[in-house]
C-alpha atoms as a PDB file:
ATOM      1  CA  UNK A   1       0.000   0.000   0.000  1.00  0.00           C
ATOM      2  CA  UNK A   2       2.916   2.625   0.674  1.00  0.00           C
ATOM      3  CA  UNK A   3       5.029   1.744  -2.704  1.00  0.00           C
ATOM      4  CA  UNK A   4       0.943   3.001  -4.410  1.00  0.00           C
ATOM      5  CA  UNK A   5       0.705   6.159  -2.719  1.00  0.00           C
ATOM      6  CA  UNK A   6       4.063   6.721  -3.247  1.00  0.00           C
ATOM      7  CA  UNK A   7       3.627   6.006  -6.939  1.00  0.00           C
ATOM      8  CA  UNK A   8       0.474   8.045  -7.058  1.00  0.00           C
ATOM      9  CA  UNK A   9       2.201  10.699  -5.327  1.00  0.00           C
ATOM     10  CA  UNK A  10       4.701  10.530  -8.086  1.00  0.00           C
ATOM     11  CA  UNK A  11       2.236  11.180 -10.869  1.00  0.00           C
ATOM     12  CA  UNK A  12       0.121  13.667  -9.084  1.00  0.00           C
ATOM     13  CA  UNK A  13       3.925  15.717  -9.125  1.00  0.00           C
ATOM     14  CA  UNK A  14       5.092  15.044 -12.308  1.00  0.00           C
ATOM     15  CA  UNK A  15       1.697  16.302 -13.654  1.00  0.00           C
ATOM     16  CA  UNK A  16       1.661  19.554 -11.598  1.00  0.00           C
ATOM     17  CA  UNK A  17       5.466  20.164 -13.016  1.00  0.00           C
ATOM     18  CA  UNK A  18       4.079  19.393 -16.439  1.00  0.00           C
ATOM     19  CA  UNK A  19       1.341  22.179 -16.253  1.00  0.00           C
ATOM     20  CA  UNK A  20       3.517  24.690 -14.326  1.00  0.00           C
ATOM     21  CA  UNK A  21       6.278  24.595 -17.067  1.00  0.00           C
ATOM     22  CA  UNK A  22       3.585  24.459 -19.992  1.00  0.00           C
ATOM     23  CA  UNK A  23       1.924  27.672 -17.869  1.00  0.00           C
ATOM     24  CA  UNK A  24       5.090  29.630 -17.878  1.00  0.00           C
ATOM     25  CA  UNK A  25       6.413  29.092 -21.311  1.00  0.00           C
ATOM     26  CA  UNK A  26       2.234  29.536 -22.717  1.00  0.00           C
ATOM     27  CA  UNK A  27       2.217  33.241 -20.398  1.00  0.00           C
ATOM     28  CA  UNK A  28       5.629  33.888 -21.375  1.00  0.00           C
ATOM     29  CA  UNK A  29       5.214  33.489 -25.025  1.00  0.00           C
ATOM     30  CA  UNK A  30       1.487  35.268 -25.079  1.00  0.00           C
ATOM     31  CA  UNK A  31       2.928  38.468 -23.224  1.00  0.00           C
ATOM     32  CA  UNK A  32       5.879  38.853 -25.868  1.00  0.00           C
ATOM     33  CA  UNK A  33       2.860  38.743 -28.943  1.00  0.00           C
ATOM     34  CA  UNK A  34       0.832  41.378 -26.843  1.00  0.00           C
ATOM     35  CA  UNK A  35       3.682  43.243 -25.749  1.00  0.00           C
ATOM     36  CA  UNK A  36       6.052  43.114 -28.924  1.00  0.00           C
ATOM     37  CA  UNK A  37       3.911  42.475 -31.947  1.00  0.00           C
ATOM     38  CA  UNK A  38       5.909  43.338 -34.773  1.00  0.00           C
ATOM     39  CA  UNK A  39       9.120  41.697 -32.730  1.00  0.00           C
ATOM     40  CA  UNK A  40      10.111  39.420 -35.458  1.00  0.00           C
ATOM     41  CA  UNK A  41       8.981  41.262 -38.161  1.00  0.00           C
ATOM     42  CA  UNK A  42      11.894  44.346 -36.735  1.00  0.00           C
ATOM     43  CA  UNK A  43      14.295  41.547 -36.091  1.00  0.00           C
ATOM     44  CA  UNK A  44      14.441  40.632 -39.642  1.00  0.00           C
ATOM     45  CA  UNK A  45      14.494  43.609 -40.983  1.00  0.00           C
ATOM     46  CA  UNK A  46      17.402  44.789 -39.048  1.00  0.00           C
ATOM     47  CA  UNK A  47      18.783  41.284 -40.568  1.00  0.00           C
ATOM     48  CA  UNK A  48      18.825  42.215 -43.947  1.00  0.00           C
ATOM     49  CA  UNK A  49      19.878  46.101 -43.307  1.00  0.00           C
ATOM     50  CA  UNK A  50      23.378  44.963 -42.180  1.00  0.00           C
ATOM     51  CA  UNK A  51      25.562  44.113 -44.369  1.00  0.00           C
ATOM     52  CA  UNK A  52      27.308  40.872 -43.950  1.00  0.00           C
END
């Protein structure tokens, strides 16, 4: 009975880790396309004006 709970335990972890990484990237990559819309667009323009 200990080794379940243990494994349950194990899962229930693993699963809030899961979400809490998949939260922070999701938030962190919605805020940069509110924040900084035309981001990529400037970066590849500044690309292309350097010369290389």
């Amino acid at each position: 009975m200990n080794i379940s709970f243990f494994i349950i335990g194990g899962v229930i972890f693993a699963t809030y880790m899961f979400l809490t990484f998949y939260n922070i990237f999701y938030s962190n990559k919605k805020q940069k396309e509110e924040n900084y819309p035309n981001l990529n667009q400037n970066l590849n323009e500044e690309e292309n004006r350097q010369p290389k």
